[in-house]
Protein backbone atom coordinates (compact mmCIF):
# COMPACT_ATOMS: atom_id res chain seq x y z
CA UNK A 1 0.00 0.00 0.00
CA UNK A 2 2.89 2.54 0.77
CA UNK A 3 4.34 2.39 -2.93
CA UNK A 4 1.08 3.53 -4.02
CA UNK A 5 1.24 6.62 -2.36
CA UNK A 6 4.71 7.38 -3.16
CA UNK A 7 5.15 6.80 -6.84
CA UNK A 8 8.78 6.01 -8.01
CA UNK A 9 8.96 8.15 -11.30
CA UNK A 10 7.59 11.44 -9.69
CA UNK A 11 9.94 11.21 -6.71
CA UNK A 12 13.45 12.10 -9.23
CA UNK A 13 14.45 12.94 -12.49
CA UNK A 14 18.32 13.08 -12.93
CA UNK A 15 17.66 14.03 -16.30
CA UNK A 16 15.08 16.74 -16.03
CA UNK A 17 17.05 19.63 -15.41
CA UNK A 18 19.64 18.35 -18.45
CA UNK A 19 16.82 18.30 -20.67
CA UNK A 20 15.27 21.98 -20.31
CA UNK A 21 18.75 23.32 -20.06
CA UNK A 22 19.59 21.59 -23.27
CA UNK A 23 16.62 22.93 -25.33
CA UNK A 24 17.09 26.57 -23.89
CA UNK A 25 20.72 26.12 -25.06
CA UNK A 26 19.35 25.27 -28.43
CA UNK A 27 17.10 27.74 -28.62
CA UNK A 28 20.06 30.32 -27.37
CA UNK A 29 22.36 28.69 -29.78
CA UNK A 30 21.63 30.68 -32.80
CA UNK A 31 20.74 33.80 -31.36
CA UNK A 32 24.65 34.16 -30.04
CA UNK A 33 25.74 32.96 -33.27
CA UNK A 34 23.47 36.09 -34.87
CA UNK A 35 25.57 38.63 -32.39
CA UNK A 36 28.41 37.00 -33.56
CA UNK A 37 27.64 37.67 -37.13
CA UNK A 38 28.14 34.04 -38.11
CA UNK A 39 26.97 34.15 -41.59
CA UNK A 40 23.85 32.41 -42.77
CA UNK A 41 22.73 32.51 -39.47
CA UNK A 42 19.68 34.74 -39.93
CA UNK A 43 16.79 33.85 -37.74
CA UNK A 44 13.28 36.00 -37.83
CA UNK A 45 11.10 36.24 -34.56
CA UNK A 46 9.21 33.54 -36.06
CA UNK A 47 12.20 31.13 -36.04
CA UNK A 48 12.52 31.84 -32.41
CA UNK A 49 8.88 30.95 -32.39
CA UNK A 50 8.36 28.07 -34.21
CA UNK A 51 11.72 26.42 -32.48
CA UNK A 52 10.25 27.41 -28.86
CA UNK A 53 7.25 25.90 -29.45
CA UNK A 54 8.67 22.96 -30.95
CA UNK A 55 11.37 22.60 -27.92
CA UNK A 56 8.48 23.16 -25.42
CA UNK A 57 6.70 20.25 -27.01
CA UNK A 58 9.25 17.60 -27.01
CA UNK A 59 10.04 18.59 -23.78
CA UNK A 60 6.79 18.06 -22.67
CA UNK A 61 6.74 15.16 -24.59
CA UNK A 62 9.48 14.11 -22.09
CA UNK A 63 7.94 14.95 -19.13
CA UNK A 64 4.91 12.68 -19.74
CA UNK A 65 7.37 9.71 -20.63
CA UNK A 66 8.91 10.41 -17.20
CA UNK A 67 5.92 9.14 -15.69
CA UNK A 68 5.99 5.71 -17.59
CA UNK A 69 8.94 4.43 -15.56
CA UNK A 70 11.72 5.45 -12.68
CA UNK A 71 14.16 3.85 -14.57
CA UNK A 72 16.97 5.98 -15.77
CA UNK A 73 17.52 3.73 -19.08
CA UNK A 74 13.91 4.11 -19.87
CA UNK A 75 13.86 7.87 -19.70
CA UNK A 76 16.80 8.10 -21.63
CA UNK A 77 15.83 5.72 -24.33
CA UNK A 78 12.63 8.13 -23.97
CA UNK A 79 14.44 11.41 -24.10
CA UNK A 80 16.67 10.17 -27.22
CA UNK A 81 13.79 9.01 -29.44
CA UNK A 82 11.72 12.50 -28.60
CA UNK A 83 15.30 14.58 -29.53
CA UNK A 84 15.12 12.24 -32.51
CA UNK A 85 12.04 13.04 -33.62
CA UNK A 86 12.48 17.01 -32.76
CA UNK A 87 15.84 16.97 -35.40
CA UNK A 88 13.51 14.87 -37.94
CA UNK A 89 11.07 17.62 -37.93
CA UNK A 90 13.61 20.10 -37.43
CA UNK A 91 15.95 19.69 -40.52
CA UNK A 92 12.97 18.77 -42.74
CA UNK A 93 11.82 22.54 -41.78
CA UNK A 94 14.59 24.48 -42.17
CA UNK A 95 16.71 22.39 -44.99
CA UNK A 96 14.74 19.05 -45.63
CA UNK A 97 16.17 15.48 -45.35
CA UNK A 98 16.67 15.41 -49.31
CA UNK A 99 17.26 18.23 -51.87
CA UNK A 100 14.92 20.91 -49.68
CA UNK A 101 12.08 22.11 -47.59
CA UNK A 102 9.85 21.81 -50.57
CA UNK A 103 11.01 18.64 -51.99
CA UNK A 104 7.49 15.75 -51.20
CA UNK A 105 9.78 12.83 -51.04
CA UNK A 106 10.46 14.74 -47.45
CA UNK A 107 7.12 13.57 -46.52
CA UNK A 108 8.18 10.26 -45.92
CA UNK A 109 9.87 10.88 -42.49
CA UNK A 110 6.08 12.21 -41.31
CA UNK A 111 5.98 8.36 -41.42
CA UNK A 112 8.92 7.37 -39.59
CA UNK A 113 7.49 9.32 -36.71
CA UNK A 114 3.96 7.91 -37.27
CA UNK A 115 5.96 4.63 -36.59
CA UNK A 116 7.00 5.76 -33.41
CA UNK A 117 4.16 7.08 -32.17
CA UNK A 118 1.37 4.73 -33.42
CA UNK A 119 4.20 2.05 -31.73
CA UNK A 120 4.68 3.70 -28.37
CA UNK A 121 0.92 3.93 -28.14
CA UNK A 122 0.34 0.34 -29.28
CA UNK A 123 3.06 -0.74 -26.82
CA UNK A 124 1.26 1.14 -24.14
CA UNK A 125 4.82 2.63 -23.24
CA UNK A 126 5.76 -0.56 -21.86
CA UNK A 127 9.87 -0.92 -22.05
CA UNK A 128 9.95 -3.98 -24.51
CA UNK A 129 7.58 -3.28 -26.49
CA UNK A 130 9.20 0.47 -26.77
CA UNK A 131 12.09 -1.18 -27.62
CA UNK A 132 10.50 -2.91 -30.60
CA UNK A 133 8.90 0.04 -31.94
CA UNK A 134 12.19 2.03 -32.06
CA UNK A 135 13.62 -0.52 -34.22
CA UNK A 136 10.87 -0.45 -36.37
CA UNK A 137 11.22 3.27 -36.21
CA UNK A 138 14.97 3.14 -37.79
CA UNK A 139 13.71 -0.14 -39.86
CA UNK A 140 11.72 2.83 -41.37
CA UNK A 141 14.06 5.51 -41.13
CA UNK A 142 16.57 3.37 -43.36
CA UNK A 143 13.79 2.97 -46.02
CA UNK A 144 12.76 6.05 -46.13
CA UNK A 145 16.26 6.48 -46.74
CA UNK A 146 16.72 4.21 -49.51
CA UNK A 147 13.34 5.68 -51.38
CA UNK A 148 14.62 9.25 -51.36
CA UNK A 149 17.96 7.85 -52.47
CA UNK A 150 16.11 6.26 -55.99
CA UNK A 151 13.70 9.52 -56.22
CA UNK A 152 16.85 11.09 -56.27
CA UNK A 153 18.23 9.55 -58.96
CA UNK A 154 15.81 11.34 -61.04
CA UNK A 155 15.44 15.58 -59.83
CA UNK A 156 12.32 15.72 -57.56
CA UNK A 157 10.97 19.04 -56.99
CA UNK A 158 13.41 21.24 -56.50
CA UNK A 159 16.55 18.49 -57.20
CA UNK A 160 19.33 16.75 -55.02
CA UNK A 161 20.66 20.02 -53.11
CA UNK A 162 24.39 20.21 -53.10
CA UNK A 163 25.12 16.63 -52.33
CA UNK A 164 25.04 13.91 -54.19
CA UNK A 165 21.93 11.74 -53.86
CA UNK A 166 24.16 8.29 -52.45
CA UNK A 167 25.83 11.39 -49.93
CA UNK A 168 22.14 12.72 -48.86
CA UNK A 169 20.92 9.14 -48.60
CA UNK A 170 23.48 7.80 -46.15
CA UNK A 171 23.57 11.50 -43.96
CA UNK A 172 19.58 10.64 -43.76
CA UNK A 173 20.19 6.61 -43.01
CA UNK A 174 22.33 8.00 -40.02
CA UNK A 175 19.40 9.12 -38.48
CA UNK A 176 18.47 5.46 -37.76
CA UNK A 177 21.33 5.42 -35.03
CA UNK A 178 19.56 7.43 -32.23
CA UNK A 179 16.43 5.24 -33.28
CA UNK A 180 18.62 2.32 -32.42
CA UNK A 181 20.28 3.54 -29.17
CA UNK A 182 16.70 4.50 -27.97
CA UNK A 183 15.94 0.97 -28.56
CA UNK A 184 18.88 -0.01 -26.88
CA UNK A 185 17.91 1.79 -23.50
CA UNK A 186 14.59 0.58 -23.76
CA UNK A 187 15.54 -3.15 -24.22
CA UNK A 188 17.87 -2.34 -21.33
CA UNK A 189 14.82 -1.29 -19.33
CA UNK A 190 13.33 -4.15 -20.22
CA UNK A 191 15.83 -6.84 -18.88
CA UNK A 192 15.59 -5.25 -15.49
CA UNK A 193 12.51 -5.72 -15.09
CA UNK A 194 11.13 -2.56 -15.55
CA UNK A 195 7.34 -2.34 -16.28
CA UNK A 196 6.10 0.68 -18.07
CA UNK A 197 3.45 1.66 -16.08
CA UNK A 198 3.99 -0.67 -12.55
CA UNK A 199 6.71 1.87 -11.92
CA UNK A 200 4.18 5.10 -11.96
């Protein structure tokens, strides 16, 4: 009866305080680099904006995956798939994952994070099957990798960018790492015995 009145996951958070002071050093990041006069560094207040909001929702996204679990593996593994997803949405924004913003094949990564999502919430945000969903995430990750590489081939909307399509293609496949490692620190989570939602 005591454990139920003294939750695990809301008692500490090692990596709560890394997190928001991470994504207000992002958000800081280019606003120093624009009083440096680093060129092509020229953010509008609507950067600022769009990149707070978009920080205050993955962190938020953290804190909620916080209460899944006490374990520090499963937080992490939590913390590294929602920074994952942040970048994914991120770079497709500002430069896209092949040729440019405006280029549709970009609109295949909206389905490497469906992956994850639809996975987590399938999984019920348990540690195993978390683990299998991030794999499936960078299962997808790698094809979407491999389409844009063909569609690249041939000049898509507004072409290949400045690298070569093989170049763009294995830059994008890299983004299945952090997919992995999330599923890495989930698995890990898993083989202690962690249970998703026992812990909150």
């Amino acid at each position: 009866m005591s454990t139920l009145a003294a939750p695990g996951p809301l008692r500490r958070n090692r990596l709560r305080a890394l997190v928001w002071a991470g994504a207000a050093c992002l958000l800081l990041l280019p606003a120093v680099a624009m009083w440096l006069g680093v060129d092509g560094v020229h953010w509008t207040p609507g950067d600022f904006i769009v990149m707070g909001l978009m920080l205050a929702v993955a962190c938020g996204l953290y804190e909620v995956g916080t209460r899944f679990s006490g374990s520090t593996a499963y937080r992490a593994g939590f913390a590294l798939a929602v920074a994952t997803g942040l970048a994914t949405v991120w770079v497709n924004l500002a430069v896209g994952m092949f040729g440019g913003e405006a280029n549709p094949i970009n609109l295949l990564f909206a389905g490497v994070l469906l992956v994850a999502g639809a996975g987590a919430l399938l999984a019920r945000f348990r540690p195993r099957g978390m683990a299998w969903t991030m794999t499936a995430a960078a299962a997808a990750q790698l094809l979407a990798a491999a389409l844009g590489w063909w569609a690249a081939l041939v000049p898509v909307g507004d072409g290949a960018g400045g690298a070569g399509p093989a170049r763009e293609a294995l830059l994008v496949a890299g983004f299945a790492l952090p997919w992995l490692g999330a599923a890495g620190l989930f698995g890990y989570a898993a083989l202690r015995g962690v249970s998703g939602r026992s812990a909150a």
